[in-house]
Protein backbone atom coordinates (compact mmCIF):
# COMPACT_ATOMS: atom_id res chain seq x y z
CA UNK A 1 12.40 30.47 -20.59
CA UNK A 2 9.61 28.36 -18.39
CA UNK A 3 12.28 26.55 -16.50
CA UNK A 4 14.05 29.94 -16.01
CA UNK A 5 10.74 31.13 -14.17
CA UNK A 6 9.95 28.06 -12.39
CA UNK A 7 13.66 27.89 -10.91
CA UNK A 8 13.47 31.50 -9.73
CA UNK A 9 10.08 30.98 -8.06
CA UNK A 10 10.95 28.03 -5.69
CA UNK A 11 14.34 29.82 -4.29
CA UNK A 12 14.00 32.59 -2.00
CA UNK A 13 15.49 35.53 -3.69
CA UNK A 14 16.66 39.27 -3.53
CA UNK A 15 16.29 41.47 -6.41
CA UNK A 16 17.57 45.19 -6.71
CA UNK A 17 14.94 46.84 -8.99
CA UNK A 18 17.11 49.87 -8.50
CA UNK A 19 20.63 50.81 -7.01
CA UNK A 20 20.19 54.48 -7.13
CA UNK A 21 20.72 57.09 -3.96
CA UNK A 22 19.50 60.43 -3.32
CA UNK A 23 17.95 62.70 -5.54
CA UNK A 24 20.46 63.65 -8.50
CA UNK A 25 21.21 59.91 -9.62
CA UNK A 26 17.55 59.87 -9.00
CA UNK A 27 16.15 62.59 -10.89
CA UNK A 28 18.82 61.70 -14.00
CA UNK A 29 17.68 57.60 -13.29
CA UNK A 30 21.41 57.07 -14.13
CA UNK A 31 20.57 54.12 -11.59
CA UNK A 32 17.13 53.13 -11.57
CA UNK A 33 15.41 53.31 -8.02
CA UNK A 34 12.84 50.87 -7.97
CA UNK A 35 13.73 49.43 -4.21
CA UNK A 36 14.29 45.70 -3.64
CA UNK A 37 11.87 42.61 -4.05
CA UNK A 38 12.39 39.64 -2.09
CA UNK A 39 10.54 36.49 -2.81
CA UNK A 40 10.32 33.61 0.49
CA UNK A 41 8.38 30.43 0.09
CA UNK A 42 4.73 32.43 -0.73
CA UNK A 43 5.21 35.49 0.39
CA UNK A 44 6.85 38.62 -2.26
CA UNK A 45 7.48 41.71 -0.36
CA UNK A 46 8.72 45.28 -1.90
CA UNK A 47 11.27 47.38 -0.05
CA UNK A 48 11.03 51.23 -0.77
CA UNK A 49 9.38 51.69 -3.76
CA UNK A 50 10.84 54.90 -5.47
CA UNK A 51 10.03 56.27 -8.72
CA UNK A 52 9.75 53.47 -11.50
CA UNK A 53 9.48 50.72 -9.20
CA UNK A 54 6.47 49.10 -11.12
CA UNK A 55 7.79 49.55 -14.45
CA UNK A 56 10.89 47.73 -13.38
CA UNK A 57 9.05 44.94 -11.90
CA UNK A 58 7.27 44.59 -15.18
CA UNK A 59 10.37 44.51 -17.34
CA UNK A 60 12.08 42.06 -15.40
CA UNK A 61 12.57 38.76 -16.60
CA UNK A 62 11.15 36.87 -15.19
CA UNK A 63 8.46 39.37 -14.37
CA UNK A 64 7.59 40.48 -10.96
CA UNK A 65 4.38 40.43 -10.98
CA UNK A 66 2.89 43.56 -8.21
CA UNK A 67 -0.38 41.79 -8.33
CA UNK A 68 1.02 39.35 -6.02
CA UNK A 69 2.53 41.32 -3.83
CA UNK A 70 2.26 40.70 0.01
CA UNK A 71 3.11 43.65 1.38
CA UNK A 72 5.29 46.92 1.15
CA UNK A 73 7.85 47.99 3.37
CA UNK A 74 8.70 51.64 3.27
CA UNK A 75 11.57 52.83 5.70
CA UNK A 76 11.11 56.06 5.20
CA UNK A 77 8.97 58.88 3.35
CA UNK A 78 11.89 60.61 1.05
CA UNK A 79 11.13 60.42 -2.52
CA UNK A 80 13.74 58.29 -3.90
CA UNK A 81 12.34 55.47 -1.56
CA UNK A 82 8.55 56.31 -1.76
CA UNK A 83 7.69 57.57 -4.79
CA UNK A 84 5.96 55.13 -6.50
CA UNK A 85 4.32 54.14 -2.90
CA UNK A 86 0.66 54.83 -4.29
CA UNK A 87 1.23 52.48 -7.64
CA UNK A 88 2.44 49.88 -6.15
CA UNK A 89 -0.45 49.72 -3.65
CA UNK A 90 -2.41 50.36 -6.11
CA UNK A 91 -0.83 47.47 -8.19
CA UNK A 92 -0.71 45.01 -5.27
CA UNK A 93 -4.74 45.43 -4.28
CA UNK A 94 -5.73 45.42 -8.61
CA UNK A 95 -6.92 49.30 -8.34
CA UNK A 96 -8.24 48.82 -4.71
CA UNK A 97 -10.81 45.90 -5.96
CA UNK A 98 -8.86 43.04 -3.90
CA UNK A 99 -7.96 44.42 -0.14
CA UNK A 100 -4.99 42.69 0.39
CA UNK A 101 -1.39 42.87 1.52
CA UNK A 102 0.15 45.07 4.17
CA UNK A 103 2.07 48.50 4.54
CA UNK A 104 4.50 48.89 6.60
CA UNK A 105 5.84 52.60 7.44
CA UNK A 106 6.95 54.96 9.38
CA UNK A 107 4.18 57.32 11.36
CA UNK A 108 5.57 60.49 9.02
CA UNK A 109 4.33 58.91 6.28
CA UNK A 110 0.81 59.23 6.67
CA UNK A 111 0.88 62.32 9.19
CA UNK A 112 0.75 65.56 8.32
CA UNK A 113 1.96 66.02 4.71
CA UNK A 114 1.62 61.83 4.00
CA UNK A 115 3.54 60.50 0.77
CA UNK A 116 0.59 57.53 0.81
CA UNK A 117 -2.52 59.44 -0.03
CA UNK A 118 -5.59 58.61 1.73
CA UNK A 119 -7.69 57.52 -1.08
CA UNK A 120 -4.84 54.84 -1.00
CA UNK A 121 -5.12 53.77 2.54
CA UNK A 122 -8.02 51.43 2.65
CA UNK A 123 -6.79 49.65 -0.02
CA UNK A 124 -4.39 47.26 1.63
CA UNK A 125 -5.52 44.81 4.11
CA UNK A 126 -4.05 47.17 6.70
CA UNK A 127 -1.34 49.49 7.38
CA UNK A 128 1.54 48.88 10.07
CA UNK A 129 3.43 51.35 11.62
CA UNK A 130 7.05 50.98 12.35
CA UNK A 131 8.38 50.90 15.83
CA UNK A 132 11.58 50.71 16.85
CA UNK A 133 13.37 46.89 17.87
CA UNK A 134 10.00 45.44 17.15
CA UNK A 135 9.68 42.46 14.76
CA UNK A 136 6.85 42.17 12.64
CA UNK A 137 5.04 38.84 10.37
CA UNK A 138 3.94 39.01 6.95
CA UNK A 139 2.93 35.36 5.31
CA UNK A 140 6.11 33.39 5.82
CA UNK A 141 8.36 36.60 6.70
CA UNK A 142 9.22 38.06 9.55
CA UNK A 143 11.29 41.34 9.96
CA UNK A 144 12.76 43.05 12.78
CA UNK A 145 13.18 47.24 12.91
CA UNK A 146 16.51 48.54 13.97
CA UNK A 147 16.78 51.43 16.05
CA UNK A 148 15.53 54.98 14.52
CA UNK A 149 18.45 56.48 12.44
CA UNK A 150 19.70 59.76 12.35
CA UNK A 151 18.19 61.33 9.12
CA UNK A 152 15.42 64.29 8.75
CA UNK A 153 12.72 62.18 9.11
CA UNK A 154 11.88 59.35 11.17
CA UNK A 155 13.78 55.78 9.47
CA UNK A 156 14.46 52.41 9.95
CA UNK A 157 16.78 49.71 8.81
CA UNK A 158 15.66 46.28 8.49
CA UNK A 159 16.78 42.71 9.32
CA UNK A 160 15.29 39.65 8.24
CA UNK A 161 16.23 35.45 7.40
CA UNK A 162 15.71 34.28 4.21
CA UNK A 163 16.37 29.95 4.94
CA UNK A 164 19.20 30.36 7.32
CA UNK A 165 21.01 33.43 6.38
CA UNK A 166 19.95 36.29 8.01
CA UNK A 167 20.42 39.24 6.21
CA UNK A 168 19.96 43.23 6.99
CA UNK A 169 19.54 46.37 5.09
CA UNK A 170 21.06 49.34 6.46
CA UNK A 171 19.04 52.00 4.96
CA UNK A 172 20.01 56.24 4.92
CA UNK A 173 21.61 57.21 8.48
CA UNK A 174 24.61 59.20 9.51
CA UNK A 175 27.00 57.19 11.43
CA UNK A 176 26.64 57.40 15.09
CA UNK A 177 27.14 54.98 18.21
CA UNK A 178 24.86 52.34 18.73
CA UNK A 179 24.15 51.24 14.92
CA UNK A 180 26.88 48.49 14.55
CA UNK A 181 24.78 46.66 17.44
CA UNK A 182 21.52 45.76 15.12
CA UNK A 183 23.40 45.29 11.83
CA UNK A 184 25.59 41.93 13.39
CA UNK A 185 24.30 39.75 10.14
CA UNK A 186 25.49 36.97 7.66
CA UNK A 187 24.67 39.90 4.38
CA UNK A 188 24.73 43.33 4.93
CA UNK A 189 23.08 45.00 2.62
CA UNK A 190 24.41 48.82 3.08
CA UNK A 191 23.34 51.91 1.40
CA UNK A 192 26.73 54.23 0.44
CA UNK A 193 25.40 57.47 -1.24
CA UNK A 194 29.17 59.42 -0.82
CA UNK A 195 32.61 58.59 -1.85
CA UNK A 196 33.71 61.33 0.60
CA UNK A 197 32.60 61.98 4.09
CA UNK A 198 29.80 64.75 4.33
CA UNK A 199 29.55 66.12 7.54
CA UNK A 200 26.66 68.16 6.91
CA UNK A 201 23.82 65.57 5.01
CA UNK A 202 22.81 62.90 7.17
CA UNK A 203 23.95 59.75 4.71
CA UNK A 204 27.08 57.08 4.90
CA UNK A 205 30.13 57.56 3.03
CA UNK A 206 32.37 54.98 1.82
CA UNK A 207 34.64 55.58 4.91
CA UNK A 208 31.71 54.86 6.62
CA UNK A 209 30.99 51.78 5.37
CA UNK A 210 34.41 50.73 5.58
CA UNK A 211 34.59 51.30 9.04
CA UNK A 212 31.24 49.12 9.64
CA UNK A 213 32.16 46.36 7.40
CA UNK A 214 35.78 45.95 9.40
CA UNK A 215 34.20 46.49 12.67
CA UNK A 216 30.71 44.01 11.91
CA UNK A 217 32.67 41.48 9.42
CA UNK A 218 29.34 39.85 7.94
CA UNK A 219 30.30 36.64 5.35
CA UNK A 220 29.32 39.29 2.05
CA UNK A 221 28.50 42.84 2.42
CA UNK A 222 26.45 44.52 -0.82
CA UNK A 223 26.99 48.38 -1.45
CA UNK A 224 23.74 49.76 -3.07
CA UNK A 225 21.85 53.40 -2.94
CA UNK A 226 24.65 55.27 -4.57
CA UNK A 227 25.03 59.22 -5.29
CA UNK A 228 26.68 60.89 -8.07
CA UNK A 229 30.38 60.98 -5.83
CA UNK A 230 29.85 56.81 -5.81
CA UNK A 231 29.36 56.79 -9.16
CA UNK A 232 32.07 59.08 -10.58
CA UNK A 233 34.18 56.80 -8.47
CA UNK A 234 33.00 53.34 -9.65
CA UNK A 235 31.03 51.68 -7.14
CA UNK A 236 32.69 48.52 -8.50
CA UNK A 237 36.01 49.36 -8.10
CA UNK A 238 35.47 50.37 -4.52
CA UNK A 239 33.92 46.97 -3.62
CA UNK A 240 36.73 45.51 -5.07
CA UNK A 241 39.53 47.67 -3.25
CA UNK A 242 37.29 46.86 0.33
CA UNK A 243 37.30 43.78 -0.48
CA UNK A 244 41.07 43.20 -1.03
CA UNK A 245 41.91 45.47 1.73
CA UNK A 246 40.14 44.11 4.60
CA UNK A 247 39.54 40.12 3.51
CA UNK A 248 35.87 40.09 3.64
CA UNK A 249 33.87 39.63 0.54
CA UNK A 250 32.12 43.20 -0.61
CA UNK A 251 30.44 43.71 -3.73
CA UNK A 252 28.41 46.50 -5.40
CA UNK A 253 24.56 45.75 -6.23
CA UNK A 254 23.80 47.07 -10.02
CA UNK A 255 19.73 47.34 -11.28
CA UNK A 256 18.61 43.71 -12.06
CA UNK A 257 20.99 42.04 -9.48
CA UNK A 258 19.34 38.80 -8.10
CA UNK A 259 20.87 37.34 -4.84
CA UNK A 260 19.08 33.48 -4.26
CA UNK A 261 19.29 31.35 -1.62
């Protein structure tokens, strides 16, 4: 079990502490939605933090351990991606007694209404807010925003290099012009929350992320965030069909996943 540990720690790493999208797979945790940890030389960061994000860093094995946490990155204030925001900064600084690590998010979420509380707020070293097409440096990470997506409140993707594969995570959007030209990447890392196009919610389908996987052709492409039309339909089998159908290697993430490199 120690080498297990030791090996995981000195590769840079991906893990998906949850692969669940939008509130109903949420609310029934038939996927877990803990958001994604990535580990890079020193520096851990947590993606999105939705509900039971710090009890699934705390089962995993090896742990996660939140107390040595970085920073957080939220793209955006919905629930299933912020929900245990106030935890996990509350895990990261040891109940606000160590002011460390940094939050990144969207103005919204700390305006009017805020999902991170204010008692919360001086905990961190500092809070970021995320711009648009502006890269920001963490430790030994660096990530750059995409543009702001079309979803009810204000959202970003992420891109980032873990040793030399850069990799991006194309968060909730609807589809429009304009977002293939950010997510050009070696991994793309694409949330798919319907099997069938929904014209009226503002979320990818798996048409959708066909079309951006033929049109973008990354080296592997990871389907994650899934709603309760993805999962009647087998997220796995659906990889597997993309993947046969247009040559490129496409996968679905499940909780626990660990991508190293």
């Amino acid at each position: 079990m120690a080498k297990v540990k030791s090996d995981i720690l000195t590769k840079s790493f991906i893990k998906f502490l949850g692969t669940a999208g939008a509130r109903f797979v949420m609310i029934k945790q038939l996927r877990s939605s803990g958001g994604l940890w990535i580990f890079h030389k020193r520096t851990n960061l947590l993606v999105d933090p939705g509900p039971g994000s710090l009890v699934r860093c705390l089962m995993s094995r090896p742990k996660l351990e939140p107390t040595k946490l970085n920073g957080i990155i939220l793209t955006h204030r919905h629930l299933d991606h912020s929900g245990d925001i106030n935890v996990m900064i509350e895990a990261m600084t040891e109940g606000g007694f160590k002011k460390r690590g940094i939050v990144f998010c969207p103005k919204d979420a700390i305006e009017e209404d805020p999902v991170i509380l204010k008692h919360q707020r001086s905990f961190p070293e500092r809070i970021e807010i995320l711009k648009p097409n502006k890269t920001y440096k963490i430790e030994d990470f660096e990530f750059t925003t995409s543009l702001r997506h079309i979803h009810p409140v204000e959202t970003y993707g992420i891109k980032f290099k873990l040793n030399q594969t850069s990799i991006a995570y194309l968060c909730d959007t609807r589809y429009f012009d304009g977002l293939l030209d950010f997510y050009k990447t070696d991994i793309l890392i694409i949330s798919v929350v319907f099997y069938e196009p929904r014209f009226d919610i503002d979320h990818l389908s798996l048409e959708d992320a066909k079309n951006i996987i033929s049109k973008l052709k990354p080296k592997r492409t990871i389907l994650t965030h899934f709603g309760m039309s993805m999962l009647r339909a087998k997220p796995s089998v659906q990889a597997e069909k993309l993947s046969k159908e247009l040559n490129i290697k496409v996968e679905s993430a499940y909780d626990g996943m660990t991508l190293e490199f």
